[in-house]
N, C-alpha and C. Protein backbone atom coordinates (compact mmCIF):
# COMPACT_ATOMS: atom_id res chain seq x y z
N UNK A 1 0.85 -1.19 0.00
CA UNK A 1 0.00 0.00 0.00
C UNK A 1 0.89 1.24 0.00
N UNK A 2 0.69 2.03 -1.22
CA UNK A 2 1.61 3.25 -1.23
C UNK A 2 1.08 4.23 -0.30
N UNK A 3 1.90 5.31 -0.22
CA UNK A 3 1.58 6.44 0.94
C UNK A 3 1.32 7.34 0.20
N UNK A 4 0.30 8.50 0.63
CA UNK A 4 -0.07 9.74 -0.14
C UNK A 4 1.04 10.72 -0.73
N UNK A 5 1.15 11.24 -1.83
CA UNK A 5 2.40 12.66 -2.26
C UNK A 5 1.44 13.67 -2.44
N UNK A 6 2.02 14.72 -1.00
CA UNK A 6 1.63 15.49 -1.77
C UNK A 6 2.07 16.66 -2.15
N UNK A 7 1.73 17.33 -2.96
CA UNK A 7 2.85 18.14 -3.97
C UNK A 7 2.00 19.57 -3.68
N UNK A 8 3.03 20.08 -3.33
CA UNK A 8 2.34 21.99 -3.09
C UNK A 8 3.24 22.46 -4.15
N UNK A 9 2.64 23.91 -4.36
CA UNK A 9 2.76 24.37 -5.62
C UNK A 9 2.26 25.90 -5.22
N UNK A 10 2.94 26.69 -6.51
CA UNK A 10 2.19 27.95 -6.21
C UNK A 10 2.46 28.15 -7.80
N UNK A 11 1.51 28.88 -8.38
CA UNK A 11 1.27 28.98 -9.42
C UNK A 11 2.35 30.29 -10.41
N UNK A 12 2.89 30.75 -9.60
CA UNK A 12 4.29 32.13 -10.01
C UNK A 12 5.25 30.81 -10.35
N UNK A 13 5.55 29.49 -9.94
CA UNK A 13 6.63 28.84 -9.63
C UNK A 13 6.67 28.14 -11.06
N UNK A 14 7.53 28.51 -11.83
CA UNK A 14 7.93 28.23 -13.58
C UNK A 14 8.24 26.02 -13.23
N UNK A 15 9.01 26.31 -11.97
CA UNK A 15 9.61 24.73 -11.60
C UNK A 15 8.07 23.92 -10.81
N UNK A 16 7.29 24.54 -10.68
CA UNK A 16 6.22 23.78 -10.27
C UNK A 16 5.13 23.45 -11.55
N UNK A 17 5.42 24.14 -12.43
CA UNK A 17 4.58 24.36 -13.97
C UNK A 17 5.31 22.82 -14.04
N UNK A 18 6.47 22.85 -14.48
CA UNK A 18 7.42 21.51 -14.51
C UNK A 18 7.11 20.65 -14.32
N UNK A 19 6.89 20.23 -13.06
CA UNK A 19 6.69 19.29 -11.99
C UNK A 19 5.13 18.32 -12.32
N UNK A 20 4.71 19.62 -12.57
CA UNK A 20 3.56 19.21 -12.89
C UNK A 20 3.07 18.14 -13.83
N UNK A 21 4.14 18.76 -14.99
CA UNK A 21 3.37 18.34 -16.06
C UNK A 21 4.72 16.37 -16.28
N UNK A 22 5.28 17.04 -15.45
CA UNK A 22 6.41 15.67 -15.50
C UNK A 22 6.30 14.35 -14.37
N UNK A 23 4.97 15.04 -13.90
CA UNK A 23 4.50 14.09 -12.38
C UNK A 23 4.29 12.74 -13.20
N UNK A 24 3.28 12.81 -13.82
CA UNK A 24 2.78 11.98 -14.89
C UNK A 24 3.85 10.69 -15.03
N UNK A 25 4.58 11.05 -15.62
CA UNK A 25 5.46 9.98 -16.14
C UNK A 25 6.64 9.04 -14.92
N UNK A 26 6.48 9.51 -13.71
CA UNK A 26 7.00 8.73 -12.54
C UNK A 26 5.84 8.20 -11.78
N UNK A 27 4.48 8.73 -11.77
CA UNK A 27 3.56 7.90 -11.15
C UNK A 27 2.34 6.89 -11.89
N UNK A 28 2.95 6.53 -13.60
CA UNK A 28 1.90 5.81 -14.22
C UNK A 28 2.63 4.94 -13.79
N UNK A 29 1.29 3.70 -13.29
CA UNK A 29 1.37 2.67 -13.48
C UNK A 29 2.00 2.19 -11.72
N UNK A 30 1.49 3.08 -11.14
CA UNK A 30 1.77 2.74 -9.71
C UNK A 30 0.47 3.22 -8.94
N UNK A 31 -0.02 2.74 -7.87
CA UNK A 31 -1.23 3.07 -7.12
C UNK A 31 -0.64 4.10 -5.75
N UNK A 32 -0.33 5.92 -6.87
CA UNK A 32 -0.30 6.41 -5.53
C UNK A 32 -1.04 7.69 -5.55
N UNK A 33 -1.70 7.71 -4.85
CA UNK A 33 -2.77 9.44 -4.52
C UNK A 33 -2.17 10.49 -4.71
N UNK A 34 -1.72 11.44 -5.80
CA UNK A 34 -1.37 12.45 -5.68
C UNK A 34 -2.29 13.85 -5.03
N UNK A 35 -1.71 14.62 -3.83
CA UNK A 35 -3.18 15.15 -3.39
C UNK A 35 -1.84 16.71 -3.61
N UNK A 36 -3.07 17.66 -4.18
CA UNK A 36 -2.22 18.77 -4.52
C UNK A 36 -2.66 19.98 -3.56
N UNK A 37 -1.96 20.54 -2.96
CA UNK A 37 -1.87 21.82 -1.83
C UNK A 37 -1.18 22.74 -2.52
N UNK A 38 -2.10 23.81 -2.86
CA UNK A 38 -1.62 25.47 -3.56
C UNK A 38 -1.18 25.98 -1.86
N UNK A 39 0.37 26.09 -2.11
CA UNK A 39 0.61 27.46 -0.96
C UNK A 39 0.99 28.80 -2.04
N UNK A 40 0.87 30.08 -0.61
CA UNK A 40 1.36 30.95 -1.08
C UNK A 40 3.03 31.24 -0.95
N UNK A 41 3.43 31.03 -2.17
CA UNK A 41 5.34 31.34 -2.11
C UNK A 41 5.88 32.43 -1.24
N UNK A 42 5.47 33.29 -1.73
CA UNK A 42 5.72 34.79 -1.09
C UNK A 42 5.88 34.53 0.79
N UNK A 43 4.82 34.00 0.96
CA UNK A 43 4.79 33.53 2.62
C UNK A 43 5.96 32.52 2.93
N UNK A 44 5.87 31.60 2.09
CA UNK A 44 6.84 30.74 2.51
C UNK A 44 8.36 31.26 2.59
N UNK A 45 8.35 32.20 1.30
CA UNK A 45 9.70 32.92 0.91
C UNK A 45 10.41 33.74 2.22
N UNK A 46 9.48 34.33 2.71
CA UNK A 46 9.37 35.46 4.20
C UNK A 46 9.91 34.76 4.98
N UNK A 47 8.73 33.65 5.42
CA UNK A 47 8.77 32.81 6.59
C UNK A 47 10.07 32.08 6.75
N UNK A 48 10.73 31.26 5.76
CA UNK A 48 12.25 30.80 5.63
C UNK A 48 13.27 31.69 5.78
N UNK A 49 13.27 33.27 5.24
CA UNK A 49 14.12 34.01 5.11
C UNK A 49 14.89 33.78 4.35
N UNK A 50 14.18 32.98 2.82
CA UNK A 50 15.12 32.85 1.67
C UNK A 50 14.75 33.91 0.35
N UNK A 51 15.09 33.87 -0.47
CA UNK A 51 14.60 34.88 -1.61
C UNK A 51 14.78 33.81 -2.87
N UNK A 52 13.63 34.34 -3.68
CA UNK A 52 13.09 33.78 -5.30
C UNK A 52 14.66 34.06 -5.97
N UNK A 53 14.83 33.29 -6.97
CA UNK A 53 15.50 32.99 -7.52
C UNK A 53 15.76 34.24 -8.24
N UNK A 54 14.58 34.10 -8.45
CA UNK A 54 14.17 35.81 -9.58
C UNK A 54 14.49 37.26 -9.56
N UNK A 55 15.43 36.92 -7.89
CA UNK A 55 15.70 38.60 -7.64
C UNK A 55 17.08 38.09 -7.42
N UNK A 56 17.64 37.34 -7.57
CA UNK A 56 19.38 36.77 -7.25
C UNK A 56 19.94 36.85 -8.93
N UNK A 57 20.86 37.83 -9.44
CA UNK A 57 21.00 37.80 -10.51
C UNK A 57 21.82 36.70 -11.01
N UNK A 58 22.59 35.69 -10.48
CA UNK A 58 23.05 34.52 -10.62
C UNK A 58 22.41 33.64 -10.74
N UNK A 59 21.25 33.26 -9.89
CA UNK A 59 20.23 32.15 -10.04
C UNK A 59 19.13 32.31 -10.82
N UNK A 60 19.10 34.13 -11.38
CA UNK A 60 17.81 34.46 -12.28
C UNK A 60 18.12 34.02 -13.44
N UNK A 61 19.60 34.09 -13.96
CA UNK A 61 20.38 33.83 -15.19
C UNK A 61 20.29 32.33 -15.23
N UNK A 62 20.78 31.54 -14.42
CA UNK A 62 20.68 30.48 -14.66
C UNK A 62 19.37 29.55 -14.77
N UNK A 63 18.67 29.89 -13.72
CA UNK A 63 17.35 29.54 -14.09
C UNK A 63 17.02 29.62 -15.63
N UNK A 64 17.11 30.97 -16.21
CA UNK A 64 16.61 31.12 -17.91
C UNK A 64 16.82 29.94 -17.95
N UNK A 65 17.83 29.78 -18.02
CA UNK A 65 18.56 28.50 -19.09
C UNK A 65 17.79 27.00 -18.78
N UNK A 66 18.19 26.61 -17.48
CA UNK A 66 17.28 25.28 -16.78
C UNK A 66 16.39 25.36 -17.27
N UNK A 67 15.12 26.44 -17.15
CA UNK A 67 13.78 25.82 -16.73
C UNK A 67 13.67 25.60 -19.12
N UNK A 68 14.38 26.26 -19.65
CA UNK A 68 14.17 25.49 -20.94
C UNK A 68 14.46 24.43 -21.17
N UNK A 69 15.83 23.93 -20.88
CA UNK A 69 16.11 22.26 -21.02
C UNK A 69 15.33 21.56 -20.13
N UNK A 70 14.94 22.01 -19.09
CA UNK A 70 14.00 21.10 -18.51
C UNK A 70 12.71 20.76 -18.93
N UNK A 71 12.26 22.02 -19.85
CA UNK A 71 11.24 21.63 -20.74
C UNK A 71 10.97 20.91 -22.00
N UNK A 72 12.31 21.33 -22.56
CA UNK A 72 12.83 20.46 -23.89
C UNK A 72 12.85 18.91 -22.98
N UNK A 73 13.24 18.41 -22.03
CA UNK A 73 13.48 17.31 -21.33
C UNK A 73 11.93 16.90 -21.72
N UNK A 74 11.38 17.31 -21.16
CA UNK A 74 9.71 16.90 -20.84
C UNK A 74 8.71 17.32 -21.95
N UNK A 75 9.29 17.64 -22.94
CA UNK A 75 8.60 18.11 -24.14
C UNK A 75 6.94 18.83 -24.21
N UNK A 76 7.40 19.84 -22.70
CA UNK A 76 5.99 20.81 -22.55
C UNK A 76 6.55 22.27 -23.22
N UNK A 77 5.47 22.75 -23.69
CA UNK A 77 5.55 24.36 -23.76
C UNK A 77 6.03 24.89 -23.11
N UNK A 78 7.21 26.34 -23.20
CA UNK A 78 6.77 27.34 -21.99
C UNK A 78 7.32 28.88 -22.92
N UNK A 79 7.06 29.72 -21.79
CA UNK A 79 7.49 30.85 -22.05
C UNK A 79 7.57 31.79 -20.77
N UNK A 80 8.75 32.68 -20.80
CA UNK A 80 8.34 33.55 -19.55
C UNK A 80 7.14 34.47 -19.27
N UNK A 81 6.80 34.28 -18.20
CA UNK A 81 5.28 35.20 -18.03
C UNK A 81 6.31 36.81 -17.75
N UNK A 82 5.34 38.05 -18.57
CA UNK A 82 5.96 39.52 -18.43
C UNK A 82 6.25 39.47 -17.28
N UNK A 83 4.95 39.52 -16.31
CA UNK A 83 5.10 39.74 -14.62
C UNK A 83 5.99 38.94 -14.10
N UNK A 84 6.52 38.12 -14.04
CA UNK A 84 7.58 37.48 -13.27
C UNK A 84 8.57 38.09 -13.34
N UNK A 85 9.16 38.18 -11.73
CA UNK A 85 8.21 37.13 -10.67
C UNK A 85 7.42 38.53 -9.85
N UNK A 86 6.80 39.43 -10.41
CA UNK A 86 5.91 40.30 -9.36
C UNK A 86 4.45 39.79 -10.10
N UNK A 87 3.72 38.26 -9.24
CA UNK A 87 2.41 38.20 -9.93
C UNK A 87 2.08 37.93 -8.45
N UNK A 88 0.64 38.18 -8.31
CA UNK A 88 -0.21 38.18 -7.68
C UNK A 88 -1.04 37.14 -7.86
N UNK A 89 -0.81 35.60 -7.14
CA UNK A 89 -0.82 34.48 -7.56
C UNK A 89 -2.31 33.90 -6.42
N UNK A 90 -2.59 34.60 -5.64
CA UNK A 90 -3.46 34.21 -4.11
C UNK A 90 -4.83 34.02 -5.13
N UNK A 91 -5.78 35.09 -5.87
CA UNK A 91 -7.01 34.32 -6.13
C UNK A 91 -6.88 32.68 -6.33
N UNK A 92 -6.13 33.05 -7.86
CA UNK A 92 -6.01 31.35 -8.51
C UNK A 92 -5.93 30.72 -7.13
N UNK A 93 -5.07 30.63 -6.18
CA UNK A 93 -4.78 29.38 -5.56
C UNK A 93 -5.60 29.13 -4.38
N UNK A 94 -6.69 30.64 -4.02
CA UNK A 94 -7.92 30.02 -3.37
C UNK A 94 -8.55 29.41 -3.63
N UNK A 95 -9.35 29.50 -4.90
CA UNK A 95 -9.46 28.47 -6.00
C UNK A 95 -9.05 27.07 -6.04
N UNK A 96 -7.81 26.98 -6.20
CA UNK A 96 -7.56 25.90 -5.67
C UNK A 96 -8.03 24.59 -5.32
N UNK A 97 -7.71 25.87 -3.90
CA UNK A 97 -7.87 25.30 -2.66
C UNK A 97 -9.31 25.09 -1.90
N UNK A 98 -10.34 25.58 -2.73
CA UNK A 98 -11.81 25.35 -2.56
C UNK A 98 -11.91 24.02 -3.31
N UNK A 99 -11.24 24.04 -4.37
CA UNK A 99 -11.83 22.31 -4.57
C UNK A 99 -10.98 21.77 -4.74
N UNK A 100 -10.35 21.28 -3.03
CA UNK A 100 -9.79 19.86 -2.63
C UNK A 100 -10.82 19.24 -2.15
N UNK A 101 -12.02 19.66 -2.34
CA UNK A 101 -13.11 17.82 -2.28
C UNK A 101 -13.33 17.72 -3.30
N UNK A 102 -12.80 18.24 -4.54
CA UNK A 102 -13.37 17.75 -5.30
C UNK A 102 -12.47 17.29 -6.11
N UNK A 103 -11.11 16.33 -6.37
CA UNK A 103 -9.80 16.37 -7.08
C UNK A 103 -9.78 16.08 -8.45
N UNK A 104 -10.59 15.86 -9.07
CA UNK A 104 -10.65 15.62 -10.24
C UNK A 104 -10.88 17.55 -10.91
N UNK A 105 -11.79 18.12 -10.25
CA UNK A 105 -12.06 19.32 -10.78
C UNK A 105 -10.93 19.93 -10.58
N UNK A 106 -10.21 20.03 -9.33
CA UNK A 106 -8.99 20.64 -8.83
C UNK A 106 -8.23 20.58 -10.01
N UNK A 107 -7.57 18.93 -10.15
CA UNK A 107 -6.70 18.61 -11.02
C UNK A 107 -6.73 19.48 -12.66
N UNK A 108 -7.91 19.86 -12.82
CA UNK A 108 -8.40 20.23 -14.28
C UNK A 108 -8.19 21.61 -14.19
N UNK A 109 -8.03 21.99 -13.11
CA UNK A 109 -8.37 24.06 -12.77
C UNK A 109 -6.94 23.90 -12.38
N UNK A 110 -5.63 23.39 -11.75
CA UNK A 110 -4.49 23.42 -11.62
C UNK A 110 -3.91 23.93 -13.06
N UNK A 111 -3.67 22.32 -13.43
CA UNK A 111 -3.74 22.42 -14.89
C UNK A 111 -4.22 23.49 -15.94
N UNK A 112 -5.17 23.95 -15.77
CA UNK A 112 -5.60 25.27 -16.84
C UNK A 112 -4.32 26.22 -16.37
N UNK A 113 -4.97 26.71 -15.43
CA UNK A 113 -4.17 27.82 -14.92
C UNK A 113 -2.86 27.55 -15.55
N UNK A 114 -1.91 26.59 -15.07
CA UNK A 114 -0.37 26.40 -14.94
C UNK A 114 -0.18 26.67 -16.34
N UNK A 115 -0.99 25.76 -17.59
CA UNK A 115 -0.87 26.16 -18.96
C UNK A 115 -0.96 27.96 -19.12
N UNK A 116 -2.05 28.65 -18.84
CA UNK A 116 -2.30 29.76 -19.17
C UNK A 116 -1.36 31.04 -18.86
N UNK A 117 -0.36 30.69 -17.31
CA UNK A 117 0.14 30.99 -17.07
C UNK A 117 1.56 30.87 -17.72
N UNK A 118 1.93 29.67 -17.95
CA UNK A 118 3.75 29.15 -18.50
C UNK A 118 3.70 29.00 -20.15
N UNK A 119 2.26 28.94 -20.65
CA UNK A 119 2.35 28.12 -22.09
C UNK A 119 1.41 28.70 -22.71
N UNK A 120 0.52 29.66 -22.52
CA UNK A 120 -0.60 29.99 -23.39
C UNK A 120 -0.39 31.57 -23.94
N UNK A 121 -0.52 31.26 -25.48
CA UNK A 121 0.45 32.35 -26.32
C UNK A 121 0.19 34.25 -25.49
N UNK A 122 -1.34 34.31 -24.92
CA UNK A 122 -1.73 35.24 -24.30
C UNK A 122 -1.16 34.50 -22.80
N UNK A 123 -0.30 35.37 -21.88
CA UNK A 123 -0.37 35.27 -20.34
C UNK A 123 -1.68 35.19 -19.68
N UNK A 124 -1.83 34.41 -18.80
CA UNK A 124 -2.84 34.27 -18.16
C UNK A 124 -2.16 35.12 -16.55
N UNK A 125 -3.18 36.17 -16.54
CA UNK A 125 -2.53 37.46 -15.13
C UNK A 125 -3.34 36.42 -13.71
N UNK A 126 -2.73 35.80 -13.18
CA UNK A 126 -3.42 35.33 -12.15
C UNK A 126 -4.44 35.82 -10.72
N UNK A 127 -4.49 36.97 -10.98
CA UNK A 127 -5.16 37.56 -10.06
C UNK A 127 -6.22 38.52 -10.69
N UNK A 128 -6.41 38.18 -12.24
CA UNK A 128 -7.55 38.66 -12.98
C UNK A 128 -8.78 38.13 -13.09
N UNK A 129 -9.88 37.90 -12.67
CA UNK A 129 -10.93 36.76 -12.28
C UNK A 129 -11.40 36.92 -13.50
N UNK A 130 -11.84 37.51 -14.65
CA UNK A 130 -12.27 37.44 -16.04
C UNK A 130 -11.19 36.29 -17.03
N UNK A 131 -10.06 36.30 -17.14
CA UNK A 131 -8.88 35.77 -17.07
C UNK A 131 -8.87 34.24 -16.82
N UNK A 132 -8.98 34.15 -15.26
CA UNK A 132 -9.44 32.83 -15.08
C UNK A 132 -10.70 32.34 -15.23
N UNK A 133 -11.44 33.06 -15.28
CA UNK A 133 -12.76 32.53 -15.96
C UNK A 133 -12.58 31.86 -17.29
N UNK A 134 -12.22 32.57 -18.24
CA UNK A 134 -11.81 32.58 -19.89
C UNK A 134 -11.18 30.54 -19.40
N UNK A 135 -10.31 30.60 -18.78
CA UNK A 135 -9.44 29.68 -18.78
C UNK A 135 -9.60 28.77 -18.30
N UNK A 136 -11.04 28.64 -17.04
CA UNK A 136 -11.84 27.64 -16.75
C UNK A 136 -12.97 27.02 -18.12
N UNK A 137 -13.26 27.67 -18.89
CA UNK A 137 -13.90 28.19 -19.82
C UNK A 137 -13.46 27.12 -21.11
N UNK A 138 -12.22 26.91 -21.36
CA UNK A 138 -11.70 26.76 -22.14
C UNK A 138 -11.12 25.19 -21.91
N UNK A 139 -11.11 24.92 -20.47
CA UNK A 139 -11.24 23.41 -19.83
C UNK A 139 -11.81 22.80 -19.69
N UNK A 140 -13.57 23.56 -19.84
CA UNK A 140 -14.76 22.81 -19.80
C UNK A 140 -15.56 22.99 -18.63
N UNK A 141 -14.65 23.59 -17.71
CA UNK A 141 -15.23 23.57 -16.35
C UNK A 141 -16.49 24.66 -16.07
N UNK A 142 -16.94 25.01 -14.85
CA UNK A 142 -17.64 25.78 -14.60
C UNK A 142 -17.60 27.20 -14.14
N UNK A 143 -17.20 28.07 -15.22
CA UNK A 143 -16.42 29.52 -14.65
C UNK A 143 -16.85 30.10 -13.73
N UNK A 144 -18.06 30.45 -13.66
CA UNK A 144 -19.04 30.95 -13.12
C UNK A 144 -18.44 30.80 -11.68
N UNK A 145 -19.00 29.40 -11.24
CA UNK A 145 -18.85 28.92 -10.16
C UNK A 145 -17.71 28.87 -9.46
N UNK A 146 -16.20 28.38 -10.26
CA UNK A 146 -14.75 28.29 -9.73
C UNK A 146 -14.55 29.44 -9.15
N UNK A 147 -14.85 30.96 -10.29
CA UNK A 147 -14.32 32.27 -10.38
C UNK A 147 -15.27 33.01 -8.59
N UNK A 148 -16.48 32.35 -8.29
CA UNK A 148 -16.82 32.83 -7.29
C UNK A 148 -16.16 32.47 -6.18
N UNK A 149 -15.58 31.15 -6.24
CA UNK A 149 -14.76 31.14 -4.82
C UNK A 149 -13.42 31.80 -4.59
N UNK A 150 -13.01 32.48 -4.92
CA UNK A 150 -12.05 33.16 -4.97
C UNK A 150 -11.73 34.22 -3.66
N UNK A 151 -12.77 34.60 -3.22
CA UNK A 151 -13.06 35.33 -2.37
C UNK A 151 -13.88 34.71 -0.97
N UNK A 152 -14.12 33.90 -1.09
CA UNK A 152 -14.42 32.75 0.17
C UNK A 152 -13.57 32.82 1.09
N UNK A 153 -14.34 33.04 2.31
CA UNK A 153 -13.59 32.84 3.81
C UNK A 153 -12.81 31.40 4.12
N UNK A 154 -13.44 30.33 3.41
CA UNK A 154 -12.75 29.33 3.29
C UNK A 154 -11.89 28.91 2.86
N UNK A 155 -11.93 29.59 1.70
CA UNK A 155 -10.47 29.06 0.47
C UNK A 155 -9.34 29.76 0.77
N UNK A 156 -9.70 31.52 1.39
CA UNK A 156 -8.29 32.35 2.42
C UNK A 156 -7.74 31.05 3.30
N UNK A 157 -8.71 30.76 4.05
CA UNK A 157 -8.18 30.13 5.43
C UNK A 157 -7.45 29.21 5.04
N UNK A 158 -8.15 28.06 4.47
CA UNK A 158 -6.98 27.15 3.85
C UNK A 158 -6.11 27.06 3.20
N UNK A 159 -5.64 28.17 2.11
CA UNK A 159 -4.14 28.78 1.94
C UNK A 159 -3.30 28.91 2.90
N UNK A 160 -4.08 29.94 3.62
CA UNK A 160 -3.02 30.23 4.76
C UNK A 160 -2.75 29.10 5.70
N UNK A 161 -3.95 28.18 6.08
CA UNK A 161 -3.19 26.79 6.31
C UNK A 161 -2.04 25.99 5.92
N UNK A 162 -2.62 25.64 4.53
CA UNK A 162 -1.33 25.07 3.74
C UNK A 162 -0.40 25.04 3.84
N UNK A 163 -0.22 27.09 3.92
CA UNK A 163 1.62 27.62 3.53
C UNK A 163 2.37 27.77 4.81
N UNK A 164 1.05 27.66 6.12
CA UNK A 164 1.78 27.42 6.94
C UNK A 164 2.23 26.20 7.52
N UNK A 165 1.65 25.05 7.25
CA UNK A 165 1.93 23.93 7.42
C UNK A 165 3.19 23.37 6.80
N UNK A 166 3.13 23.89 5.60
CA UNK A 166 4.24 23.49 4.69
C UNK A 166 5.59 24.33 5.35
N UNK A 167 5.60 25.42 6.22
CA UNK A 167 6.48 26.04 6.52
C UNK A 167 6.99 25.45 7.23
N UNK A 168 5.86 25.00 8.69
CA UNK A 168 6.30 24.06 9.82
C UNK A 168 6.68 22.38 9.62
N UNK A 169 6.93 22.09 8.37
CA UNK A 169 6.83 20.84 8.10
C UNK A 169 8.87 20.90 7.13
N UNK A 170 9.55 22.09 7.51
CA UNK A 170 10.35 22.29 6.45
C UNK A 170 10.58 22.73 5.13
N UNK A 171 9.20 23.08 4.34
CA UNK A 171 9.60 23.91 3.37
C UNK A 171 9.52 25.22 2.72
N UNK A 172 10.65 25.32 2.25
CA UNK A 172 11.12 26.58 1.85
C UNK A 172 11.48 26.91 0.23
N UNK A 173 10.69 26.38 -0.51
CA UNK A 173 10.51 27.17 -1.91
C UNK A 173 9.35 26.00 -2.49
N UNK A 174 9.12 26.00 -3.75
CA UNK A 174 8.49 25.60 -5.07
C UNK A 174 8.64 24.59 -5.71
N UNK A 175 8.67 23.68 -5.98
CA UNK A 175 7.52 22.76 -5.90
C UNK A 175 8.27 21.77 -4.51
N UNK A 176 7.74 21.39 -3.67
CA UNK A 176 7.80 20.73 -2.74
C UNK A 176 7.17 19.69 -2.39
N UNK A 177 7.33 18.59 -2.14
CA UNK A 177 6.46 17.43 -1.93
C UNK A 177 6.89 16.92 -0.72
N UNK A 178 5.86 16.33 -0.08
CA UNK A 178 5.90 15.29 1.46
C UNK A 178 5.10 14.05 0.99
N UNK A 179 5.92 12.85 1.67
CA UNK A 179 5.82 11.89 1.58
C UNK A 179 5.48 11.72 3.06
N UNK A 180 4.39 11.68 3.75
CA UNK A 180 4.38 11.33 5.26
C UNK A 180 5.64 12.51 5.98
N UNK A 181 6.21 12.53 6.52
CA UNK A 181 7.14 13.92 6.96
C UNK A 181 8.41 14.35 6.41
N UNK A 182 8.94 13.07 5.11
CA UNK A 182 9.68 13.28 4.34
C UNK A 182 9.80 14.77 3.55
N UNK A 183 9.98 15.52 3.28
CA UNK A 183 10.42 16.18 2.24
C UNK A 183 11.33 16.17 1.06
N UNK A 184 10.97 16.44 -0.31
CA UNK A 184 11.40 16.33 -1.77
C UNK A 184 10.93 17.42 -1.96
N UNK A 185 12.47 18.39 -2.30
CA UNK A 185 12.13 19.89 -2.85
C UNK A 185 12.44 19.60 -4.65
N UNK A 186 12.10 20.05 -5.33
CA UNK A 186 11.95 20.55 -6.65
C UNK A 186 11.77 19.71 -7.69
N UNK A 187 11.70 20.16 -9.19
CA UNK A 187 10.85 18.90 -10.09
C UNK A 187 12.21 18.09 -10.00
N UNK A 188 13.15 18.16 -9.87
CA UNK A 188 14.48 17.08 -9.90
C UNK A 188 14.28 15.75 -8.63
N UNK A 189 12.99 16.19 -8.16
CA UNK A 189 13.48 15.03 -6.85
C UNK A 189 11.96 14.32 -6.81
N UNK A 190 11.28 14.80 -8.15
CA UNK A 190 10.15 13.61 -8.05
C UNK A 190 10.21 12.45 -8.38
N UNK A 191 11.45 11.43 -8.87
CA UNK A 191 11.43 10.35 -8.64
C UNK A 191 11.94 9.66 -7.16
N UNK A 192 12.07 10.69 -6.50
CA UNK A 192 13.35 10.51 -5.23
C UNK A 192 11.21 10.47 -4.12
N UNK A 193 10.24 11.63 -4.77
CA UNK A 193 9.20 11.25 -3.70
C UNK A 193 8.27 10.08 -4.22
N UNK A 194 8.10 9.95 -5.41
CA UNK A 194 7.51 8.66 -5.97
C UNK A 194 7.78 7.25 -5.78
N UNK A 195 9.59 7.10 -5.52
CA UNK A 195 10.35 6.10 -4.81
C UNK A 195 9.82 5.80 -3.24
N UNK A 196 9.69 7.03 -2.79
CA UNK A 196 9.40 6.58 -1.35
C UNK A 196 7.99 6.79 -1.26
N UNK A 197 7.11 7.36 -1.49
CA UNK A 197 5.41 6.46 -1.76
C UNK A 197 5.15 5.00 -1.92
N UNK A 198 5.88 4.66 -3.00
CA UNK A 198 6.18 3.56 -3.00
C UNK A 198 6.36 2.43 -2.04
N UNK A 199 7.44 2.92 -1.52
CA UNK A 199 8.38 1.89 -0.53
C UNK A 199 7.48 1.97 0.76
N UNK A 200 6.13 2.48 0.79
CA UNK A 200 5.72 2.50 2.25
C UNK A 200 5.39 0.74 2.85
């Protein structure tokens, strides 16, 4: 019986776009629950006392370069979003975070977004609710409805859950995964959390 992964994410995070779309190919064909938790980066960024890559002119440079071969690796789209990294990422990921009962819808509204945001020839501005509407819209889903929770007392609270949990649990950047109290930071170490799901 494998153990739950689950993979937090924040939607500014170019290496969680990654992750995403490269989860796929380390967990076919194995029985393990991927359960996905939107934190907010920015909080986590504070809370660690580390800084985005994006303002370190050594790691901003190099990054360019990575997050393309890493895409050429995984043969997804991307492109830099203008706003990066000053986006305003909290609606989308209340959103979210309103439908973790529902993971199949989640999974489909992750997914939009992450495309609209890293890969869709127009930027998708994440804190534009017309925007994400269009882009729920375009997934099939229910705009209407996603685009209203955005502003829910519930979907705040459980962000701010998340990012704090994920803080007190050890992590400190984008894409991050726990395996039971394990931690696996970035898309380079999802065969390293899929291995140990596994091995439970």
């Amino acid at each position: 019986m494998s153990r739950p992964l689950e993979f937090c994410f924040d939607f500014i995070s170019p290496y969680s776009y990654i992750a995403l779309h490269a989860l796929p190919r380390f967990v076919e064909g194995k029985d393990i629950d991927v359960v996905y938790k939107p934190v907010f980066l920015g909080a986590i960024m504070r809370g660690t006392d580390n800084r985005p890559p994006g303002f370190v002119p050594a790691k901003n440079a190099y990054m360019q370069t990575d997050i393309q071969r890493s895409c050429r690796r995984y043969g997804i789209g991307f492109r830099m979003h203008p706003s990066f990294p000053m986006m305003n990422t909290r609606p989308a990921l209340r959103i979210a975070c309103a439908l973790a009962g529902s993971p199949s819808d989640q999974s489909d509204f992750i997914r939009a977004v992450f495309h609209g945001v890293w890969a869709a020839p127009e930027p998708l501005e994440t804190d534009d609710l017309e925007q994400i509407g269009a882009a729920c819209r375009a997934a099939g889903l229910d705009a209407e409805r996603l685009v209203s929770l955005a502003d829910g007392a519930e979907a705040k609270a459980l962000l701010v859950q998340n990012t704090d949990q994920a803080i007190a649990r050890g992590a400190f950047g984008a894409p991050s995964m726990f395996v039971g109290d394990e931690l696996f930071f970035g898309h380079d170490r999802l065969d390293y959390a899929v291995e140990a799901a596994v091995s439970a």
